[in-house]
C-alpha atoms as a PDB file:
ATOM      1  CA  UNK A   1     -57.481  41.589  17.587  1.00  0.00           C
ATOM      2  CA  UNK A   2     -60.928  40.385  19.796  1.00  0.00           C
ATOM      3  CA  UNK A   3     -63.951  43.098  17.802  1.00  0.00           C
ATOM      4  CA  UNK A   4     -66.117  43.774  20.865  1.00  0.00           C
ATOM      5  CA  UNK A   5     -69.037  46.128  21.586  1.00  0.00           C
ATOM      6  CA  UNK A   6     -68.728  48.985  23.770  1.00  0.00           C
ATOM      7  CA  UNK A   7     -71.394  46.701  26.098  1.00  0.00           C
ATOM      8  CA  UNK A   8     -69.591  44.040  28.456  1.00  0.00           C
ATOM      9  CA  UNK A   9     -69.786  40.800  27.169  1.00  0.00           C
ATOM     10  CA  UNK A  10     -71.109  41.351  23.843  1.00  0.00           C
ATOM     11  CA  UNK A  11     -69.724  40.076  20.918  1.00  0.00           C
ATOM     12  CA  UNK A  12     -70.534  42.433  17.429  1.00  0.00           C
ATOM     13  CA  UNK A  13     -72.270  40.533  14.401  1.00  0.00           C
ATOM     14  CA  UNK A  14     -70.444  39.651  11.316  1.00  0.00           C
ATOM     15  CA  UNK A  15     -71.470  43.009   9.412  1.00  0.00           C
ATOM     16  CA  UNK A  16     -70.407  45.172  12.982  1.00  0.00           C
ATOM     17  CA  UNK A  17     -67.221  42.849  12.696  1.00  0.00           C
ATOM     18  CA  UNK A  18     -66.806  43.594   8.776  1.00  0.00           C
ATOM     19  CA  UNK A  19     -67.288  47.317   8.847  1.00  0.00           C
ATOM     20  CA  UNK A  20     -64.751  47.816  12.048  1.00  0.00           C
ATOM     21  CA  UNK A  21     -62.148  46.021   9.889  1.00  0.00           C
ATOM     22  CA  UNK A  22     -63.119  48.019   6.972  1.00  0.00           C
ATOM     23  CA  UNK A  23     -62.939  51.527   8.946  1.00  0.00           C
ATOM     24  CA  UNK A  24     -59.410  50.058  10.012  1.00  0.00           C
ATOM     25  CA  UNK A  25     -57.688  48.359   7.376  1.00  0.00           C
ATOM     26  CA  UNK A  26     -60.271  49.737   4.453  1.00  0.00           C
ATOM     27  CA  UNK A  27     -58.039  52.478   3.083  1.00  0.00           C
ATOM     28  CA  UNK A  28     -54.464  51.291   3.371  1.00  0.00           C
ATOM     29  CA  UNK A  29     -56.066  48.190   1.658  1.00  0.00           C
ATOM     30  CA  UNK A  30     -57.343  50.542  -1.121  1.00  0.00           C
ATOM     31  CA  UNK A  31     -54.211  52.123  -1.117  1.00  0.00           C
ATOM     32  CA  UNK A  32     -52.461  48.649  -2.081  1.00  0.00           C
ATOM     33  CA  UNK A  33     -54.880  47.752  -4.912  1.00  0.00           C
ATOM     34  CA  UNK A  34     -55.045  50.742  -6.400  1.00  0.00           C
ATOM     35  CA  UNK A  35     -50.874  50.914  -6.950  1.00  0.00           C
ATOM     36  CA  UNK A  36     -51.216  47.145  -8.286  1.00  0.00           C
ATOM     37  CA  UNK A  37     -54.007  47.427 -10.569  1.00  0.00           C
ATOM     38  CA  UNK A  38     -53.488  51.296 -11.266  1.00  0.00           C
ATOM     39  CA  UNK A  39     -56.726  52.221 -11.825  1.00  0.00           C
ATOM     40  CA  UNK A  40     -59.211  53.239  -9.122  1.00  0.00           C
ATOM     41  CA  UNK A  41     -62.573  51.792  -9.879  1.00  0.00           C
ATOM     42  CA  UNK A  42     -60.997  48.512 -10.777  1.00  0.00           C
ATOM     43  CA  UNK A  43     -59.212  48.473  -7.222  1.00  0.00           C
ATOM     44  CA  UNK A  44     -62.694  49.592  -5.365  1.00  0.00           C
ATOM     45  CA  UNK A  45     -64.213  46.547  -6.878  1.00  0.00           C
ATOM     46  CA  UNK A  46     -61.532  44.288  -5.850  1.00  0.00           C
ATOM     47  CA  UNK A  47     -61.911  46.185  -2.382  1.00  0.00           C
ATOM     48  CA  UNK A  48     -66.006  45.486  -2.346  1.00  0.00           C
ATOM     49  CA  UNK A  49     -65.245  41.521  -3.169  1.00  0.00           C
ATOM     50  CA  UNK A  50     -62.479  41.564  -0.004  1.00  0.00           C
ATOM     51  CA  UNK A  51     -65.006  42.764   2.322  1.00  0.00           C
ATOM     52  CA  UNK A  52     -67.525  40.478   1.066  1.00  0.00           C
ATOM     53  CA  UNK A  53     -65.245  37.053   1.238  1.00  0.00           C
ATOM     54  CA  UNK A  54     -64.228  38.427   4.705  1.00  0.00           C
ATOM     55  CA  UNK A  55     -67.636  38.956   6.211  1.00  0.00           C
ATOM     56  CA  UNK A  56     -68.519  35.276   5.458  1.00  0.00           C
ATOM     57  CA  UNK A  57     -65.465  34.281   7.486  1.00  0.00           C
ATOM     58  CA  UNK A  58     -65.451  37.250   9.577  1.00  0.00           C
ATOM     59  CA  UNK A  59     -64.038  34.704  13.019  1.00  0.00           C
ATOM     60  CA  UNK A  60     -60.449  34.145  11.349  1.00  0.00           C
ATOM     61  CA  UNK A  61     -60.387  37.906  10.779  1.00  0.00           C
ATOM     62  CA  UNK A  62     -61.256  39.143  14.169  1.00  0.00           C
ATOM     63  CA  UNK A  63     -59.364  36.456  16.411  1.00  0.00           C
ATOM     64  CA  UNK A  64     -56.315  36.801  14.041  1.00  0.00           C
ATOM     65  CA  UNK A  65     -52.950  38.711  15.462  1.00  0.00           C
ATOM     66  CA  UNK A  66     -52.176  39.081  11.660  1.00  0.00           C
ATOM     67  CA  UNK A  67     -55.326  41.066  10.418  1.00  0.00           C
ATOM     68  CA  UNK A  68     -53.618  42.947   7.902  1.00  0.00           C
ATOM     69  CA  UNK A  69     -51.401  40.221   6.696  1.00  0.00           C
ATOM     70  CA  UNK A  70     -54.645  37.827   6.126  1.00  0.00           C
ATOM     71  CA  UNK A  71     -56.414  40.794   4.550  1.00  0.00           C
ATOM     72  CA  UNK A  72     -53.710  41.488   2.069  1.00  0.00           C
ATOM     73  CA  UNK A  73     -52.855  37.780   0.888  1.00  0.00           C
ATOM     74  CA  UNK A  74     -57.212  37.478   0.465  1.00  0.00           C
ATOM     75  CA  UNK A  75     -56.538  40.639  -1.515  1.00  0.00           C
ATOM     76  CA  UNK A  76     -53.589  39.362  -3.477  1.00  0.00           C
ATOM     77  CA  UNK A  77     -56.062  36.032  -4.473  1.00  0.00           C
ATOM     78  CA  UNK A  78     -58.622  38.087  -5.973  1.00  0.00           C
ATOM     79  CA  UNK A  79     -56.310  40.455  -7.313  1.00  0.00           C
ATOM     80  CA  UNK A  80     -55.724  37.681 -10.080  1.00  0.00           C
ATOM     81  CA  UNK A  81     -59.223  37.518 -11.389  1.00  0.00           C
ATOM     82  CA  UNK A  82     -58.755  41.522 -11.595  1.00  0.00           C
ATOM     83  CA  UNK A  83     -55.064  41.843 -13.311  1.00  0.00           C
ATOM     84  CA  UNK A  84     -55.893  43.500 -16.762  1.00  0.00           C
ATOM     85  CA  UNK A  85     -53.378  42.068 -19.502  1.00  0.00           C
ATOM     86  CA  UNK A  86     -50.955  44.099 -21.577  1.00  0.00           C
ATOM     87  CA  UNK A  87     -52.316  44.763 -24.885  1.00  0.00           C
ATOM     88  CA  UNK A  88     -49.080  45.303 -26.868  1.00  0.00           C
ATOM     89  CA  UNK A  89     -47.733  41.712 -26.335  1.00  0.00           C
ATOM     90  CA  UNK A  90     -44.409  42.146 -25.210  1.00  0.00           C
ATOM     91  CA  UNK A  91     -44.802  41.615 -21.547  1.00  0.00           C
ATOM     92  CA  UNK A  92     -47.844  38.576 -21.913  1.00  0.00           C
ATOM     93  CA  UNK A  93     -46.800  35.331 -22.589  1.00  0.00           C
ATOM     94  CA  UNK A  94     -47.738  32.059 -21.408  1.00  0.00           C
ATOM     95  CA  UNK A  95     -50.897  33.335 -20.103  1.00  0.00           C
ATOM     96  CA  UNK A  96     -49.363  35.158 -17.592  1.00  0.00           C
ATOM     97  CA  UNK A  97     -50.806  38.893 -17.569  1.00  0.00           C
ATOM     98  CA  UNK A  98     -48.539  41.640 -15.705  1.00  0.00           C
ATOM     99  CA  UNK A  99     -49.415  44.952 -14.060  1.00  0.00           C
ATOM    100  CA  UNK A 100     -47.872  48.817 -14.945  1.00  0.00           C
ATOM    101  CA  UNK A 101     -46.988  50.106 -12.226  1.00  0.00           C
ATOM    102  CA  UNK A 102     -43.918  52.382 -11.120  1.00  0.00           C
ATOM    103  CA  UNK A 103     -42.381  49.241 -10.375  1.00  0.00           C
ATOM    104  CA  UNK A 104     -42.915  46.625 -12.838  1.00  0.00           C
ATOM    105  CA  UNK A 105     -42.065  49.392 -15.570  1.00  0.00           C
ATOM    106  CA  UNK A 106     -38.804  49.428 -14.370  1.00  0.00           C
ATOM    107  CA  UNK A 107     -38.523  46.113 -15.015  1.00  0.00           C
ATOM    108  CA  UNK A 108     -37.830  43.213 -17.409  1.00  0.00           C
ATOM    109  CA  UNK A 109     -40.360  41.601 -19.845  1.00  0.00           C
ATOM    110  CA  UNK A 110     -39.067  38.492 -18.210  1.00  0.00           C
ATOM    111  CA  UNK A 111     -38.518  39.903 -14.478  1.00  0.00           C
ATOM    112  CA  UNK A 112     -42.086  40.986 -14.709  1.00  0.00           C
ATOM    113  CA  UNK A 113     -43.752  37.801 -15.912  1.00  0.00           C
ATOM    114  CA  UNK A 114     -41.331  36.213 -12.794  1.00  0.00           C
ATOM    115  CA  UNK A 115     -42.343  38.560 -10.003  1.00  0.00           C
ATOM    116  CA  UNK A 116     -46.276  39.519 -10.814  1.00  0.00           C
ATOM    117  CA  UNK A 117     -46.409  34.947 -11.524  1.00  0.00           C
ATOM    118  CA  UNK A 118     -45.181  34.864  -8.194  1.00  0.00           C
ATOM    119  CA  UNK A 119     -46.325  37.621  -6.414  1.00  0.00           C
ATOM    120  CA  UNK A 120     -50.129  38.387  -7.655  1.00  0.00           C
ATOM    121  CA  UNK A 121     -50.816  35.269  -8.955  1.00  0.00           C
ATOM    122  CA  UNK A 122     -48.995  33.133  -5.646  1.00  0.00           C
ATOM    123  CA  UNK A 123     -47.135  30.980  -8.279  1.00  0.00           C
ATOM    124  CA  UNK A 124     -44.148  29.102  -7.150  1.00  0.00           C
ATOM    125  CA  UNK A 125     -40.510  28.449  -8.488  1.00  0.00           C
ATOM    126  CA  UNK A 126     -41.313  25.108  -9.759  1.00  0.00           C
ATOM    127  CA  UNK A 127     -44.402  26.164 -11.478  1.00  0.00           C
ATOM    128  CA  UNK A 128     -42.753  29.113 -12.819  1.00  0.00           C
ATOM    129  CA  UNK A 129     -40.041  26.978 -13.965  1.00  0.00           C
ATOM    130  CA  UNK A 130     -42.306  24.626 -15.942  1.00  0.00           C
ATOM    131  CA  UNK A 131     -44.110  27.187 -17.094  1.00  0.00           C
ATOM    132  CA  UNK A 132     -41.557  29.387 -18.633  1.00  0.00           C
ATOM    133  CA  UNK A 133     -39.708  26.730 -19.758  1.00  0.00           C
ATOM    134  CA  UNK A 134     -36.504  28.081 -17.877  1.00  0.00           C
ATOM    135  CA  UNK A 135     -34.323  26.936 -15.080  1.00  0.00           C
ATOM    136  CA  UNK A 136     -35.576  26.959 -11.345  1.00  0.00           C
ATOM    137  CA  UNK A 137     -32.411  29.211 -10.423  1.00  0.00           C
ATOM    138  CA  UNK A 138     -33.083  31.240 -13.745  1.00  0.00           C
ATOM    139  CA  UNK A 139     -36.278  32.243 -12.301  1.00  0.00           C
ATOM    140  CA  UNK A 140     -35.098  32.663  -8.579  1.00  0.00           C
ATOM    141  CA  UNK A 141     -32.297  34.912 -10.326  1.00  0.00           C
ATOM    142  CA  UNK A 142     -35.039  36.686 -12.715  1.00  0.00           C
ATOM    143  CA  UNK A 143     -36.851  37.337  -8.624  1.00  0.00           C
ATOM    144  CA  UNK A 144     -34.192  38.774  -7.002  1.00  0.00           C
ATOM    145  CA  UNK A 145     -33.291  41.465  -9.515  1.00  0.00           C
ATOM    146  CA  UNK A 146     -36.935  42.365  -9.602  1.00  0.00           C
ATOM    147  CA  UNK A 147     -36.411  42.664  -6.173  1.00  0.00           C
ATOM    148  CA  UNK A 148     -33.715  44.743  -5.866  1.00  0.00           C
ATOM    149  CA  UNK A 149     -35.670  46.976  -8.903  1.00  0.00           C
ATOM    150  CA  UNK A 150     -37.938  47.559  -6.067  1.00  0.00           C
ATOM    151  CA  UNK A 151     -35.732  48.097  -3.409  1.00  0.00           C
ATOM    152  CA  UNK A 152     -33.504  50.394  -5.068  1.00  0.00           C
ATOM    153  CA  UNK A 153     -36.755  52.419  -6.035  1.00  0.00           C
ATOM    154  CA  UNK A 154     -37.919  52.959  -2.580  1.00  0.00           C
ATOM    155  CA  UNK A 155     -34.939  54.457  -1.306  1.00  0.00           C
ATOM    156  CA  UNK A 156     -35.142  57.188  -4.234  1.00  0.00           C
END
């Protein structure tokens, strides 16, 4: 996607850039934080620090075929810094925090730590693995049933 003025031959400034990207991607953005983090002011935060890393690097954003894609893994980074832990215990361990959400409460202590390690905080198998002090296929195993949680979810 190539952000240009309404004038020929004029490319728009980083906050023109910013704000078109925001008035495009803004609310389904805002719509994805908000069902991770589950609470709106938390998630508009999040949203205000997306736009802000984005303006500074505003060129890979508007030359990018992948806009949304870019703006959702940027999203998914800081989402880690916002990810609120579970205060009962029985779903924190390790230092690994995990979300509520109609998803992750369907799921596992363990299939939770697996899938929000891996996909909010961009952990890998190995890491997860170490970590966890389980098997590499343990936790691919522990990933695909969270998966299917999911998927069986959406089609209800």
């Amino acid at each position: 996607m190539d952000l240009k003025l309404k004038q020929p031959n004029s490319t728009i400034n980083a906050y023109d850039a910013t704000y078109a990207l925001y008035q495009r991607y803004g609310s389904l953005l805002l719509g994805y934080i908000t069902e991770v983090l589950n609470d709106n002011i938390l998630a508009e935060q999040c949203l205000i620090e997306v736009f802000k890393q984005v303006q500074g690097k505003i060129g890979e954003y508007t030359q990018a075929d992948s806009c949304w894609i870019r703006l959702q893994r940027l999203a998914k980074n800081i989402l880690g810094g916002y990810q609120k832990p579970v205060t009962d215990g029985s779903n924190c361990t390790n230092g690994h925090t995990t979300t509520h959400n109609k998803y992750t409460g369907l799921m596992s202590p363990e299939q939770q730590l697996v899938f929000c390690g891996m996909h909010y905080q961009q952990k890998d198998v190995i890491a997860l693995a170490a970590e966890l002090n389980k098997t590499q296929n343990h936790i691919r195993q522990l990933l695909r049933e969270a998966l299917i949680i999911i998927r069986n979810e959406q089609k209800r």
